[in-house]
PDB file of N, CA and C in Angstrom:
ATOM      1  N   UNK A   1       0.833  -1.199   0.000  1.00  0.00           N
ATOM      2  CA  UNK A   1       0.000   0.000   0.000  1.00  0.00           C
ATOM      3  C   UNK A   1       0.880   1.266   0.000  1.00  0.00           C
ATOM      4  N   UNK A   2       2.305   1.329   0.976  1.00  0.00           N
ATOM      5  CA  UNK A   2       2.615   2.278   0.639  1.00  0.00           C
ATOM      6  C   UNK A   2       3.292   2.952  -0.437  1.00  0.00           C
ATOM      7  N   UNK A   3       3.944   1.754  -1.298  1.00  0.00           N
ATOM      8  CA  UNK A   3       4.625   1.754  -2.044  1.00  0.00           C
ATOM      9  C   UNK A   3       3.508   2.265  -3.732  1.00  0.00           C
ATOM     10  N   UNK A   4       2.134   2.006  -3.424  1.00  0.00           N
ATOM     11  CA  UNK A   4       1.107   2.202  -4.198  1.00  0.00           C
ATOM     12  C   UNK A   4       1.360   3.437  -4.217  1.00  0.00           C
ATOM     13  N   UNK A   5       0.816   4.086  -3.187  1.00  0.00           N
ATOM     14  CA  UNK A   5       0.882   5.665  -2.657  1.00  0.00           C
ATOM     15  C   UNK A   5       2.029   6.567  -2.835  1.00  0.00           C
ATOM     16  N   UNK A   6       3.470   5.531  -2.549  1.00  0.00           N
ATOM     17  CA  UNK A   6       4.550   6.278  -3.505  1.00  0.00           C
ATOM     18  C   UNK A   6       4.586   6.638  -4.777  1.00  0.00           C
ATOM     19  N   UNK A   7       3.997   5.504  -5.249  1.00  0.00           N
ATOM     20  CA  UNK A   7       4.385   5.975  -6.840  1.00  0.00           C
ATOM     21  C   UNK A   7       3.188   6.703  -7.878  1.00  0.00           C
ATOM     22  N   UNK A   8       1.914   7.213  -7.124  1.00  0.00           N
ATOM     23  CA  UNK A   8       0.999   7.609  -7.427  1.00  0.00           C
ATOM     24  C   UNK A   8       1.680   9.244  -6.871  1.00  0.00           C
ATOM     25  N   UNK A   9       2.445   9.414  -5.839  1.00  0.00           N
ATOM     26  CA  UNK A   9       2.838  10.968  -5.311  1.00  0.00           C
ATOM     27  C   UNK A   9       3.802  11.021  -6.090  1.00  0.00           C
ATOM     28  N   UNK A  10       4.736   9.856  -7.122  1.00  0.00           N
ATOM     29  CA  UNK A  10       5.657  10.439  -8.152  1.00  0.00           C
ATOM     30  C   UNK A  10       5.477  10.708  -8.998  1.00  0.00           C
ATOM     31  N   UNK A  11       4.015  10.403  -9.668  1.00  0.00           N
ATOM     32  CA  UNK A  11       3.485  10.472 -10.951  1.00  0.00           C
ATOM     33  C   UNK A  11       2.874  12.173 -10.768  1.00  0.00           C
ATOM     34  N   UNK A  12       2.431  12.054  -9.472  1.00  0.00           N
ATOM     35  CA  UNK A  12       1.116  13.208  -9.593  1.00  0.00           C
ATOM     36  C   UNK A  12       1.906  14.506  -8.933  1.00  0.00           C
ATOM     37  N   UNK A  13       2.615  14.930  -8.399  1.00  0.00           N
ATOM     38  CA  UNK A  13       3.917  15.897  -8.327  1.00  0.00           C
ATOM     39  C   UNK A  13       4.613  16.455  -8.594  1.00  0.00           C
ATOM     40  N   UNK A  14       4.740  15.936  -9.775  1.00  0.00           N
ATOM     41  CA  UNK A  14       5.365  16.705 -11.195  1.00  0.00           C
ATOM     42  C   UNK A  14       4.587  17.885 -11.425  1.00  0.00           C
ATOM     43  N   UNK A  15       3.434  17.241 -11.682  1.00  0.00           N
ATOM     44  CA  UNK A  15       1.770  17.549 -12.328  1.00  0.00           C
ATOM     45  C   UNK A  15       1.424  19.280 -11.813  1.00  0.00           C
ATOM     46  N   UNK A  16       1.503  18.357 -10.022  1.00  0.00           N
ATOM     47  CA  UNK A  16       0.613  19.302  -9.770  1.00  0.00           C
ATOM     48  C   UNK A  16       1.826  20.586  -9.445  1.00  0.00           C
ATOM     49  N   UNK A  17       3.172  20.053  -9.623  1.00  0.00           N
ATOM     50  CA  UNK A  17       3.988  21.703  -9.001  1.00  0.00           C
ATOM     51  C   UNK A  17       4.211  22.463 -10.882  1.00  0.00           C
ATOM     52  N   UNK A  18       4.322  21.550 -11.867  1.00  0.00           N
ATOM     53  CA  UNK A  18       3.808  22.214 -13.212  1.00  0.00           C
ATOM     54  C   UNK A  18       2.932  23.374 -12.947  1.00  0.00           C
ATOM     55  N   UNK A  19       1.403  22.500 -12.767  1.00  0.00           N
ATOM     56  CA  UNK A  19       0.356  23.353 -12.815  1.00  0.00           C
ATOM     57  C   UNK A  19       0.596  25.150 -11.607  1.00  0.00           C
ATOM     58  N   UNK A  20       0.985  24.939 -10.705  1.00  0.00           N
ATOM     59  CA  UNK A  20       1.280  25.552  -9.479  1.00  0.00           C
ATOM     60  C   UNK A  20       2.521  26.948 -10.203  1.00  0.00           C
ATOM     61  N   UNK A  21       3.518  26.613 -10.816  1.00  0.00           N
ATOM     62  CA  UNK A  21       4.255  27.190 -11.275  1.00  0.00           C
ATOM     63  C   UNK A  21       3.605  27.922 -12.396  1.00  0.00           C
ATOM     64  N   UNK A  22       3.208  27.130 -13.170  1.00  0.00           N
ATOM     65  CA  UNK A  22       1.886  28.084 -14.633  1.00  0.00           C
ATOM     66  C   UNK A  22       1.117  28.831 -13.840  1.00  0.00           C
ATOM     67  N   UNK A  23       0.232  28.414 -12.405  1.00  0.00           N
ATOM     68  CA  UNK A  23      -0.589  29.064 -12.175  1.00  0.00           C
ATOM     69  C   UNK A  23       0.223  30.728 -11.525  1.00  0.00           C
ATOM     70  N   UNK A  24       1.400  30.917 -11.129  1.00  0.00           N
ATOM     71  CA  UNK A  24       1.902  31.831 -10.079  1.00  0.00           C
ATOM     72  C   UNK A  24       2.530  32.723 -11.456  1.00  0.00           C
ATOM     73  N   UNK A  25       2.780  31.832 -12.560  1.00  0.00           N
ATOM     74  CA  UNK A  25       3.655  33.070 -13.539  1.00  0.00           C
ATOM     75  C   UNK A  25       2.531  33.527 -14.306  1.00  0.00           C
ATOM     76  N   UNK A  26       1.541  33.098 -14.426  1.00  0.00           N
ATOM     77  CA  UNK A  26       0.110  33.296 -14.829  1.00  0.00           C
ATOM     78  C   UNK A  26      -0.160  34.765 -14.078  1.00  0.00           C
ATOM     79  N   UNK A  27      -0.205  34.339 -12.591  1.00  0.00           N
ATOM     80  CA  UNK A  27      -0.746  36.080 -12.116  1.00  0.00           C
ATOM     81  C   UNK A  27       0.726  37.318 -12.096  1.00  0.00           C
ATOM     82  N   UNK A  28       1.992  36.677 -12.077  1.00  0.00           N
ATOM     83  CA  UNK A  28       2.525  37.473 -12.347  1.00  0.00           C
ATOM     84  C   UNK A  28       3.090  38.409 -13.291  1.00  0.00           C
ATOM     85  N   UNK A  29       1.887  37.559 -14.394  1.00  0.00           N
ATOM     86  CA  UNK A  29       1.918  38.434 -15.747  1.00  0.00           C
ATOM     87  C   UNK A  29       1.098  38.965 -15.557  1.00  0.00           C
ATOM     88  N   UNK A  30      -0.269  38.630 -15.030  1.00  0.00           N
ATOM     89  CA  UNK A  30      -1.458  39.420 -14.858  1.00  0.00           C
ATOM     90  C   UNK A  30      -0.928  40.860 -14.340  1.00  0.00           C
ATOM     91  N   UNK A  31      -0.658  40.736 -12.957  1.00  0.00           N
ATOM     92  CA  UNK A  31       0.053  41.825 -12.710  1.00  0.00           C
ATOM     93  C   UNK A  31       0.994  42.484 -13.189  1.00  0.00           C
ATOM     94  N   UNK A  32       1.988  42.516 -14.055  1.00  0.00           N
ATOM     95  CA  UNK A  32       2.758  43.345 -15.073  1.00  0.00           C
ATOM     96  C   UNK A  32       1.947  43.679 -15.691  1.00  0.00           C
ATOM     97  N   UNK A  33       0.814  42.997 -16.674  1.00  0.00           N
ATOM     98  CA  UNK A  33      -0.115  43.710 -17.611  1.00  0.00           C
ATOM     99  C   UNK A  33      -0.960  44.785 -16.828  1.00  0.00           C
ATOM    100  N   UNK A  34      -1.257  44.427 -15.716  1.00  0.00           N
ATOM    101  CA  UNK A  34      -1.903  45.417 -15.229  1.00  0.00           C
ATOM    102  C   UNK A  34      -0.857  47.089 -14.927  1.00  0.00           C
ATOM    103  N   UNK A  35      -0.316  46.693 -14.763  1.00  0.00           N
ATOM    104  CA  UNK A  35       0.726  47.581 -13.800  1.00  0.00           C
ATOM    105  C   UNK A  35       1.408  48.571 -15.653  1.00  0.00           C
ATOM    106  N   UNK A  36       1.290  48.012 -16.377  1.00  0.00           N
ATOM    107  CA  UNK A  36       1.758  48.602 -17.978  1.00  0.00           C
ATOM    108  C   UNK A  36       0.948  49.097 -18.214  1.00  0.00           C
ATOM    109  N   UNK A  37      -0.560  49.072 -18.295  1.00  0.00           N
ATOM    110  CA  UNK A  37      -1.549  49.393 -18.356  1.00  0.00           C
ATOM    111  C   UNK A  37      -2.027  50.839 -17.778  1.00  0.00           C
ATOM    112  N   UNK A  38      -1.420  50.496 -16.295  1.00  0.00           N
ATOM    113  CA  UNK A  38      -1.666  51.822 -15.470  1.00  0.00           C
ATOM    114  C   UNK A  38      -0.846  53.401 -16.140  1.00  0.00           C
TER     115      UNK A  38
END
């Protein structure tokens, strides 16, 4: 079981710090566009 759970947190970790990283440079463009804007 744990070894299940290991390799389901190696698969899905990648994933989710991908998504996490897109999501943070995502608003920190938001905010430059905004801030160019002003």
């Amino acid at each position: 079981y744990d070894k299940l759970m290991y390799l389901c947190w190696k698969s899905y970790l990648p994933i989710s710090l991908n998504y996490l990283l897109f999501f943070i440079g995502m608003i920190m463009m938001m905010n430059n566009y905004k801030i160019n804007l002003v």
